[in-house]
Protein backbone atom coordinates (compact mmCIF):
# COMPACT_ATOMS: atom_id res chain seq x y z
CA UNK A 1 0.00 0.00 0.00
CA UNK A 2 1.40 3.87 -1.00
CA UNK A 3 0.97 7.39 0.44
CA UNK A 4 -0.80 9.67 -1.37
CA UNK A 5 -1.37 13.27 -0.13
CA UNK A 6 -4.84 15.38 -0.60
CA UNK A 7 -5.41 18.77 1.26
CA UNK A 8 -2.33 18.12 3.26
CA UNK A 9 -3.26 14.91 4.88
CA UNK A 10 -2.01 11.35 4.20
CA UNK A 11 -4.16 8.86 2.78
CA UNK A 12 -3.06 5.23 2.44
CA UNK A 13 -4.01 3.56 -0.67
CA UNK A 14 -5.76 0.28 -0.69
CA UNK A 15 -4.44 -2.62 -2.57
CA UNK A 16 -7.13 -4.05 -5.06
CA UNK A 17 -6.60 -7.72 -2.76
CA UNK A 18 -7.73 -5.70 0.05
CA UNK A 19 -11.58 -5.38 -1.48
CA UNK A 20 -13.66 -8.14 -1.55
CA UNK A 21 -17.32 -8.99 -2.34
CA UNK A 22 -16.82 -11.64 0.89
CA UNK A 23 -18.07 -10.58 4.84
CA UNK A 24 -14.44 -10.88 5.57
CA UNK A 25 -11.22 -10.74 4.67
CA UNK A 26 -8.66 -13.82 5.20
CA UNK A 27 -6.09 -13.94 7.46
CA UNK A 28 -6.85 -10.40 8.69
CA UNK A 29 -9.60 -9.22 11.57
CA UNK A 30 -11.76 -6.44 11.52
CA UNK A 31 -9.99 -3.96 13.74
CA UNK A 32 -13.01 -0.81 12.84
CA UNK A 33 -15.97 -0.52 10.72
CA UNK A 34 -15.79 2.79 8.97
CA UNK A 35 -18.98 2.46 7.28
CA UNK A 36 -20.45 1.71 4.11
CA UNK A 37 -18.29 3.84 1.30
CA UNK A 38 -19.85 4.56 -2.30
CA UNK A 39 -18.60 5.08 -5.91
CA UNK A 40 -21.36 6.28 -8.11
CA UNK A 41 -20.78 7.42 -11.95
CA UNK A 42 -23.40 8.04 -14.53
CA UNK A 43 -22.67 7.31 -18.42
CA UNK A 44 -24.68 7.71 -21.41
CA UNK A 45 -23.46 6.36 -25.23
CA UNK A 46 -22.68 9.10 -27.95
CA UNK A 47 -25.40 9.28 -30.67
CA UNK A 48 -22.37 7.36 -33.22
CA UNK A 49 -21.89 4.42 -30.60
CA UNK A 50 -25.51 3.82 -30.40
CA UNK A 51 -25.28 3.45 -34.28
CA UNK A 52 -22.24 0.92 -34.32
CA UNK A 53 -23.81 -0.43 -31.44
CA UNK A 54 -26.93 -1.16 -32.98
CA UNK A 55 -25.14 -2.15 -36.44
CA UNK A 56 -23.33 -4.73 -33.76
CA UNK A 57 -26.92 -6.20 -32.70
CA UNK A 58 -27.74 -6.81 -36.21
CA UNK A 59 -25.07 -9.51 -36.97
CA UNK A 60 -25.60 -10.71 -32.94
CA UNK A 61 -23.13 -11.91 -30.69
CA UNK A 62 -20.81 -9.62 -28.40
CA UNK A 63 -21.15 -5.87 -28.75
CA UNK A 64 -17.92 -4.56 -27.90
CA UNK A 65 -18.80 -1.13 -27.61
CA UNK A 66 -21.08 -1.43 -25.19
CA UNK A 67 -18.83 -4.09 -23.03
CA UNK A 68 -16.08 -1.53 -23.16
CA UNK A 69 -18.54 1.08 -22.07
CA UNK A 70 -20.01 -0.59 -18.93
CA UNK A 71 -16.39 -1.89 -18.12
CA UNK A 72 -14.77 1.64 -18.12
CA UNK A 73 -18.12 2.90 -16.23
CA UNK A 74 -17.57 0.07 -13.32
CA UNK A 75 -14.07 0.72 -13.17
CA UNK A 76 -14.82 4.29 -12.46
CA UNK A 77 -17.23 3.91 -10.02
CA UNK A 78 -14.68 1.21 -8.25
CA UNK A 79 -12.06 4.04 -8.14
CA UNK A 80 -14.48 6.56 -6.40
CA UNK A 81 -15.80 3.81 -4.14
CA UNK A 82 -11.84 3.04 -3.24
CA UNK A 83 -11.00 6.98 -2.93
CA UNK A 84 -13.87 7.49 -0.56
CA UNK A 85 -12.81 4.65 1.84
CA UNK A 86 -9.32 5.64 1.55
CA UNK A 87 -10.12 9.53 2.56
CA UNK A 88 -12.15 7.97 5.59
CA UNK A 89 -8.65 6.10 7.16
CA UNK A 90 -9.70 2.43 5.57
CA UNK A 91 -7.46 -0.17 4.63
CA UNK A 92 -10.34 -2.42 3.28
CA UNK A 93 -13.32 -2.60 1.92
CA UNK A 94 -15.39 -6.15 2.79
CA UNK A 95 -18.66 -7.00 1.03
CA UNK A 96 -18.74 -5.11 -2.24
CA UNK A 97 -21.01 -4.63 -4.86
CA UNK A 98 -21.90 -3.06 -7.63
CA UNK A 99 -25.56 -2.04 -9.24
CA UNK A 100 -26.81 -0.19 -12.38
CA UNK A 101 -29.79 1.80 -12.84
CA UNK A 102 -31.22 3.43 -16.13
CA UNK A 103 -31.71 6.66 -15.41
CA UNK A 104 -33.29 8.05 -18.16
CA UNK A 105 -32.91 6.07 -21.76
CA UNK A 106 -29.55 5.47 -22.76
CA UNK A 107 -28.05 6.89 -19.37
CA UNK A 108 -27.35 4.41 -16.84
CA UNK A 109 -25.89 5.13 -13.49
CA UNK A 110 -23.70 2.20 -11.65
CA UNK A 111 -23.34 2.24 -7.63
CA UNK A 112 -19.83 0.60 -6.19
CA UNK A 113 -20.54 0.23 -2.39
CA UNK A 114 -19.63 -2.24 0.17
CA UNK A 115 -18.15 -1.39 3.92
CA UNK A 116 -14.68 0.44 4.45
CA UNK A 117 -13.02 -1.40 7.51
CA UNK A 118 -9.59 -0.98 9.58
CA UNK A 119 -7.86 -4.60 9.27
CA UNK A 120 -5.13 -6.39 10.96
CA UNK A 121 -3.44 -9.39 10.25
CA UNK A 122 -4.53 -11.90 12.69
């Protein structure tokens, strides 16, 4: 785990093994439960992808652009779910989750959240 500095205080960063969708986290023990931490970004495809992706739905099978749309969009939310529990003194996150919501059509929003803990190895 790094050091990273925001507004003059130290934040440690938390490893991507430290985040997991399980109530626990093995071979560590819950030390402080920070409360539940949230990521939230909201996307919408440009009028041109919805074109290529609806020229992708006509021949069937995987539609890239929209995988590589919802990928980048969960990734993002991960990263603001990860900076929140980071700027509240977490070194873990236990029993993560994501969830999607249209908005309005075409503009989906997607929720990281799970509970930013203190952990020690046991």
């Amino acid at each position: 785990m790094g050091l990273f500095l925001k507004s003059n205080k130290k934040f440690h960063m938390i490893d991507a093994s430290m985040i997991t969708t399980s109530i626990s986290l093995e071979g560590y023990q819950i030390s402080k439960n920070l409360g539940v931490v949230r990521g939230i970004t909201v996307r919408s495809r440009s009028l041109l992808g919805n074109m290529a992706g609806g020229l992708q739905t006509i021949f069937g099978g995987k539609i890239s652009i929209y995988e590589s749309l919802c990928e980048r969009t969960r990734e993002e939310a991960f990263q603001h779910m990860k900076q929140h529990a980071e700027e509240i003194g977490a070194n873990a996150i236990i029993n993560m989750r994501y969830d999607a919501n249209e908005v309005m059509n075409g503009v989906t929003e997607v929720l990281a959240y799970g509970t930013a803990v203190r952990v020690e190895r046991k």
